[in-house]
Protein backbone atom coordinates (compact mmCIF):
# COMPACT_ATOMS: atom_id res chain seq x y z
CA UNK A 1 -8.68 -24.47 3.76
CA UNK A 2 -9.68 -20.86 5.26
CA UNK A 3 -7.41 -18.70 6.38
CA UNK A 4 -7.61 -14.88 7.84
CA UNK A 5 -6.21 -12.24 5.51
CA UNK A 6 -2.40 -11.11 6.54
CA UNK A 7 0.45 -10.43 5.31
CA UNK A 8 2.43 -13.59 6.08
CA UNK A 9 -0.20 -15.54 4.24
CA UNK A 10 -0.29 -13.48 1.32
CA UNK A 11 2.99 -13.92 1.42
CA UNK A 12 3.29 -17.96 1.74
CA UNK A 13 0.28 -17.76 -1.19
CA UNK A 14 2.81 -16.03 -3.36
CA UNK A 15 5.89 -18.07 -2.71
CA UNK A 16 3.26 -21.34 -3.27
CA UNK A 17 1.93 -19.94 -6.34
CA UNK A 18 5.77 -18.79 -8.11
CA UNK A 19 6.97 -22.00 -7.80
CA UNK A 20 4.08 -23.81 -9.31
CA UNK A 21 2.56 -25.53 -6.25
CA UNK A 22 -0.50 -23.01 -5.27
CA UNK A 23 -2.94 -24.49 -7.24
CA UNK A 24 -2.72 -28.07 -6.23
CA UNK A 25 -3.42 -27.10 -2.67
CA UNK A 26 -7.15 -27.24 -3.58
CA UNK A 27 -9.78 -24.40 -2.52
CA UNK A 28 -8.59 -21.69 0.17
CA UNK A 29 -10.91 -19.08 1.27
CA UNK A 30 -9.65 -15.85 2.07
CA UNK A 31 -11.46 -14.70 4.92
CA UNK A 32 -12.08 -11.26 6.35
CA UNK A 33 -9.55 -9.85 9.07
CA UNK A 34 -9.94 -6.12 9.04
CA UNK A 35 -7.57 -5.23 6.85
CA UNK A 36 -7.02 -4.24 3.54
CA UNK A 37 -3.24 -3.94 3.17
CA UNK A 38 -3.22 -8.12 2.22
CA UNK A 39 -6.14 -8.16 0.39
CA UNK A 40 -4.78 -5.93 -2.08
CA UNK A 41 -1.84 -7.63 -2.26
CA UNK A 42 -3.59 -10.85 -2.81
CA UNK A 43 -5.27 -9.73 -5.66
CA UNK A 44 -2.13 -8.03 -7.08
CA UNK A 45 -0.40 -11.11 -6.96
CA UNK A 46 -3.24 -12.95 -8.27
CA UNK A 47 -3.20 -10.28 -11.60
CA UNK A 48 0.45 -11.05 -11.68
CA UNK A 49 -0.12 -14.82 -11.76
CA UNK A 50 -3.58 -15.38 -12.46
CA UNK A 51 -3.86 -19.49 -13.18
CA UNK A 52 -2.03 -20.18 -9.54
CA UNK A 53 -5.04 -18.11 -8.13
CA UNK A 54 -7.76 -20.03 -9.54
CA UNK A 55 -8.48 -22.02 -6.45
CA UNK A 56 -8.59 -18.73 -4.42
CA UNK A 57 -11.82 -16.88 -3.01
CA UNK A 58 -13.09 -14.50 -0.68
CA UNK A 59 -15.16 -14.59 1.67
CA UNK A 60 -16.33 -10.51 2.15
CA UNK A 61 -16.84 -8.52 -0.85
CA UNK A 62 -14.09 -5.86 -1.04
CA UNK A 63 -11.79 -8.45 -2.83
CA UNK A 64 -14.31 -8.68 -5.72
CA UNK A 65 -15.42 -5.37 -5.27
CA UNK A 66 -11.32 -4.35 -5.55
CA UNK A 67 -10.41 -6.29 -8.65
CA UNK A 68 -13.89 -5.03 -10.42
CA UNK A 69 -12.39 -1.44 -9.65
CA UNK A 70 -9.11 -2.05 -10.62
CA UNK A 71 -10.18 -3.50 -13.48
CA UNK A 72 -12.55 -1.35 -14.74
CA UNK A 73 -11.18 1.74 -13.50
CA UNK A 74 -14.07 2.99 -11.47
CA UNK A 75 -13.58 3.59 -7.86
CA UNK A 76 -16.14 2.75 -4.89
CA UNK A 77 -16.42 3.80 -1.71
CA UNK A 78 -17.09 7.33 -1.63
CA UNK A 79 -20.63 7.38 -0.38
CA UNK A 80 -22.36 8.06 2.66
CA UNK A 81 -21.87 5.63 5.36
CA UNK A 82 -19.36 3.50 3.44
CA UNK A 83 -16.55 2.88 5.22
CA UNK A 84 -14.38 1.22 3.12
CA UNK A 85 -13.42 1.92 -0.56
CA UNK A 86 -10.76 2.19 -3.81
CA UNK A 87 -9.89 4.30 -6.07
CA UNK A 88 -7.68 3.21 -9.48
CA UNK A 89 -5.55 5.59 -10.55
CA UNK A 90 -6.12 7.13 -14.53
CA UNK A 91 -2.90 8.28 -16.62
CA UNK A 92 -3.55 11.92 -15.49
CA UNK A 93 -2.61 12.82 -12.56
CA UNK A 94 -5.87 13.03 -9.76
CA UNK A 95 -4.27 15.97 -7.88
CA UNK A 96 -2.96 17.87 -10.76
CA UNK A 97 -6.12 17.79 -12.23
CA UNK A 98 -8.14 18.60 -9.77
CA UNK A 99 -10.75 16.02 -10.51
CA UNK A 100 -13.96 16.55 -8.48
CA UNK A 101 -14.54 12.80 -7.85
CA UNK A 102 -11.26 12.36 -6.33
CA UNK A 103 -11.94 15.24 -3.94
CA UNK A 104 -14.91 13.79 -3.12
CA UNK A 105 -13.77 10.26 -2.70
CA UNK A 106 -10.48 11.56 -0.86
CA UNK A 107 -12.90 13.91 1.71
CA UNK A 108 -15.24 11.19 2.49
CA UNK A 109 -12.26 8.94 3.67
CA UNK A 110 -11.40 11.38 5.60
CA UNK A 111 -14.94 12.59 7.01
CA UNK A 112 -15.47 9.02 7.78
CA UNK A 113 -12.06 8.73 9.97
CA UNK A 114 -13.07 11.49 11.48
CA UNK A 115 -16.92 10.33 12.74
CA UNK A 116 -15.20 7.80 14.23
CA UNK A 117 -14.07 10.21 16.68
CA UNK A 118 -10.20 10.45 15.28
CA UNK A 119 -8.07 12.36 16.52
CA UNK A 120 -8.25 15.26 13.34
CA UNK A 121 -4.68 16.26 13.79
CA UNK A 122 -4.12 12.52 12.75
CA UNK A 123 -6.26 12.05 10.37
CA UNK A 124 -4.87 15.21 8.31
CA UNK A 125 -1.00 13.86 8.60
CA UNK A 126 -2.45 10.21 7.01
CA UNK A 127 -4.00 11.86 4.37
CA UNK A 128 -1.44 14.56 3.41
CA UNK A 129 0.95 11.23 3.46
CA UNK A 130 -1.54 9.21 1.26
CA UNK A 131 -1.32 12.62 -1.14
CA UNK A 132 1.99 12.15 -1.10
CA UNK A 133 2.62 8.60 -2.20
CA UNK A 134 -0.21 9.12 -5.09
CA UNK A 135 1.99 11.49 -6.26
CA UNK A 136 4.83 9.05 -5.86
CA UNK A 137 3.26 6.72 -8.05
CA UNK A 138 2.99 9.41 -10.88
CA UNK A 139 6.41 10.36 -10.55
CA UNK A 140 8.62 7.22 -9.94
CA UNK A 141 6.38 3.66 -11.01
CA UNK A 142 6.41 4.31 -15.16
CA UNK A 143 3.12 2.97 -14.92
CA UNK A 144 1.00 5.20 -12.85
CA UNK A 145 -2.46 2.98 -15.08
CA UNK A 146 -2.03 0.32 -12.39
CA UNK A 147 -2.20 2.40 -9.44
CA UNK A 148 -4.82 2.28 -6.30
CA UNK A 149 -5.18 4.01 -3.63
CA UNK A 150 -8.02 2.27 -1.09
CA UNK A 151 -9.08 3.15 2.31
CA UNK A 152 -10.71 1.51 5.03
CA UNK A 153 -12.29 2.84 8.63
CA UNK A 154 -13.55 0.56 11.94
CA UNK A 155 -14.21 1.40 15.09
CA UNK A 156 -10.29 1.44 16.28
CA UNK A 157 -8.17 2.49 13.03
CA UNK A 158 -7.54 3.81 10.06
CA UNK A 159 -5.83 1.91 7.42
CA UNK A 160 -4.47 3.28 4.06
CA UNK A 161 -2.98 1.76 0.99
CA UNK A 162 -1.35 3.12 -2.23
CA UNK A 163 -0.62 0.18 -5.06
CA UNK A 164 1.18 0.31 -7.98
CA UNK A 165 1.98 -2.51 -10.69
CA UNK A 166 5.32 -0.04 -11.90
CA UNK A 167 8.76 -1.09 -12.18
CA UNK A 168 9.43 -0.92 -8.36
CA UNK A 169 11.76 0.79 -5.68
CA UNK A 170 14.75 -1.00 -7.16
CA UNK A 171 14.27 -0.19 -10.59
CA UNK A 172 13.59 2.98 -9.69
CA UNK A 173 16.61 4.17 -7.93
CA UNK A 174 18.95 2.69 -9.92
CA UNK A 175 18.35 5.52 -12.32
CA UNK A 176 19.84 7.71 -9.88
CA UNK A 177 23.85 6.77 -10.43
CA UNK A 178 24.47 7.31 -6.83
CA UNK A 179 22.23 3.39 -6.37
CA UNK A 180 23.28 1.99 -9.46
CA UNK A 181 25.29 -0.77 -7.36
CA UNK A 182 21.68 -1.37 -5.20
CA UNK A 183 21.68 -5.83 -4.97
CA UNK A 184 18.23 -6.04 -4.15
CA UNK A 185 14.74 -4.34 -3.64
CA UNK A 186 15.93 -5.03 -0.08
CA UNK A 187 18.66 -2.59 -0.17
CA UNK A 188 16.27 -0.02 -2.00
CA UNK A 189 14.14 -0.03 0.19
CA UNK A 190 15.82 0.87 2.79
CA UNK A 191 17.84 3.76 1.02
CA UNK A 192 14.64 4.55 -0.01
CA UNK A 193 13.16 5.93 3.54
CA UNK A 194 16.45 7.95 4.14
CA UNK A 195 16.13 11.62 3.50
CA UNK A 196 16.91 12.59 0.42
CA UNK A 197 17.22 9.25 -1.72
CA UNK A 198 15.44 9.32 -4.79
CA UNK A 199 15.75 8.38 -8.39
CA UNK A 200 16.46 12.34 -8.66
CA UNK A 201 20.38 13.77 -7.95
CA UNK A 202 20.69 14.65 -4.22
CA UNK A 203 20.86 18.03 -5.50
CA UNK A 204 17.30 18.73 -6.33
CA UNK A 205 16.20 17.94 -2.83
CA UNK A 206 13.81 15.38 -3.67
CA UNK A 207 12.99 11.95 -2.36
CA UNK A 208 11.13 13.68 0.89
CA UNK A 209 7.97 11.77 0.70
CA UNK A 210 8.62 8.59 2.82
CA UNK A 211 10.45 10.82 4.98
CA UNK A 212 7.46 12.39 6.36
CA UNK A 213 5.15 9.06 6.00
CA UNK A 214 8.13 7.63 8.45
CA UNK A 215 7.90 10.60 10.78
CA UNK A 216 3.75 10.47 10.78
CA UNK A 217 4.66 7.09 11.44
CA UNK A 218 6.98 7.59 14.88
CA UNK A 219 4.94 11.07 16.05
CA UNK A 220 1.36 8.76 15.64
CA UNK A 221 1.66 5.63 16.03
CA UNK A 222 1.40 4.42 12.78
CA UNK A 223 2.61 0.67 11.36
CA UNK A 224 3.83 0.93 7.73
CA UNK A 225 4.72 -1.78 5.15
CA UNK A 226 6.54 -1.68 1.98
CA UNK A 227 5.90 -4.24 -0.34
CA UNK A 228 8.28 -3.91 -3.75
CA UNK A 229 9.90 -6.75 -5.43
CA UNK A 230 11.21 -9.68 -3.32
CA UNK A 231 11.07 -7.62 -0.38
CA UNK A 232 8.72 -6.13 2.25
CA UNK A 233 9.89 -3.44 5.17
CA UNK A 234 7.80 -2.91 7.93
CA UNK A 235 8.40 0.16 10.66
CA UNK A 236 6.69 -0.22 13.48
CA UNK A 237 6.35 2.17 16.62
CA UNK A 238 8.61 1.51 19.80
CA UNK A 239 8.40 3.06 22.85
CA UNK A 240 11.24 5.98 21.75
CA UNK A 241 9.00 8.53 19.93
CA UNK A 242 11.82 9.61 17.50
CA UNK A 243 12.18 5.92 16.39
CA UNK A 244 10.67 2.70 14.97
CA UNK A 245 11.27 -0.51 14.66
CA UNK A 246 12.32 -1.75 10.94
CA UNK A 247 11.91 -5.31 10.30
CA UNK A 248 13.05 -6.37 6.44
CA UNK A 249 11.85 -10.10 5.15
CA UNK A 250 13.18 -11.50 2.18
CA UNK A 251 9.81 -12.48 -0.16
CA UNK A 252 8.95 -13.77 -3.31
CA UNK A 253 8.99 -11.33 -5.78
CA UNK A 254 5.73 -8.74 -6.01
CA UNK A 255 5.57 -6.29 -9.04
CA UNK A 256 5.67 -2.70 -8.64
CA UNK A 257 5.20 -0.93 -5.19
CA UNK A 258 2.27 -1.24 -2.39
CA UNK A 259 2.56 0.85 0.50
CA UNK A 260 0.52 0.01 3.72
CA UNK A 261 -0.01 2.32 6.77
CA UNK A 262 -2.73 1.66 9.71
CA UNK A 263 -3.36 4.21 12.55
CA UNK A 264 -4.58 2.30 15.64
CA UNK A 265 -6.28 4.13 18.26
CA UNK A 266 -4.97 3.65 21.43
CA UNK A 267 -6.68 1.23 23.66
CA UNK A 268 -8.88 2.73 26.50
């Protein structure tokens, strides 16, 4: 079987493989469809249940190239003319720290958005969002060692993705009292893109960062997907530029968090 890379596939792989099934369906190859968002959650999945994914390959490299990474914990993609790349997340803190091969890695994503002719006001509001949910993953997963953050550039967008193996959205917020009655990652996630929810009291004014991916999302046409337990949430631009779409799917169950958005240029 082949199959192009999205995320309802991914998805069906993962409900296959939790209930025992995926590797009796013989070999599937993964094949390339310009995005990274499933990918990544492919091979998350596949490090979650490893002997359902035996049967499973790729056909490009950034699969192999991704789990090597995230394995190893050395990042790729930063050099000239790449246009696609990862970069695993250490215990400390990339922004924090300062470290210089972060700031290179992160500036060559950008650079390379911006050859493409991007707009730059665009390009600057994805990246200040994919600063944002790095930081998220420090501050809310418990396991900020699993973490990714990858990139990829072609001709007509810009896709991002932050990745974490944590203890999810639902997890999360139920340390906050206020969404201790939360059912599902469902309902967490979407108290988690209102203003002001966070694992943090209401009172220290956090829980801001999803916020502003959202509104990136509505003022620049970007298409997001949250990916955290049994659940995914997509928002999607509509004609009304102070709104999306949000479309919520009941899944199987995905550790951690992994965070999607693509900028599409418009088409000429």
């Amino acid at each position: 079987m082949r199959h192009r890379a999205d995320f309802s596939f991914s998805d069906d792989l993962l409900s296959e493989a939790w209930h025992g099934r995926l590797r009796n369906l013989g070999e599937i190859v993964v094949l390339n469809s310009g995005r990274i968002g499933p990918l990544i959650e492919l091979v998350s999945a596949a490090t979650q249940i490893p002997s359902e994914y035996q049967s499973i390959s790729f056909a490009g490299t950034f699969a192999l190239k991704l789990r090597q990474a995230w394995e190893a914990g050395q990042p790729f993609g930063g050099g000239y003319g790449e246009q696609v790349g990862a970069f695993p997340l250490p215990l400390e803190n990339l922004v924090e720290a300062s470290n210089p091969d972060w700031q290179q890695w992160l500036l060559h994503a950008e650079n390379a958005a911006k050859v493409k002719g991007f707009p730059a006001q665009v390009v600057a509001s994805l990246i200040g969002a994919l600063l944002d949910m790095e930081d998220n993953v420090y501050e809310h997963s418990g396991a900020a060692q699993t973490g990714l953050v990858a990139y990829t550039v072609t001709d007509r967008s810009f896709e991002f993705v932050v990745a974490d193996r944590g203890i999810g959205v639902l997890d999360t917020l139920r340390q906050n009292p206020a969404y201790a009655h939360l059912a599902d990652a469902g309902a967490a996630l979407t108290e988690a893109i209102r203003p002001g929810v966070s694992r943090f009291p209401a009172a220290t004014g956090r829980g801001q960062g999803f916020v502003q991916l959202c509104r990136s999302m509505v003022t620049h046409r970007v298409e997001l997907r949250f990916r955290s337990g049994d659940h995914a949430l997509t928002l999607s631009p509509t004609n009304n530029p102070l709104d999306g779409h949000q479309q919520l799917r009941h899944t199987s169950a995905l550790a951690g968090l992994t965070i999607t958005a693509i900028w599409r240029a418009e088409t000429p």
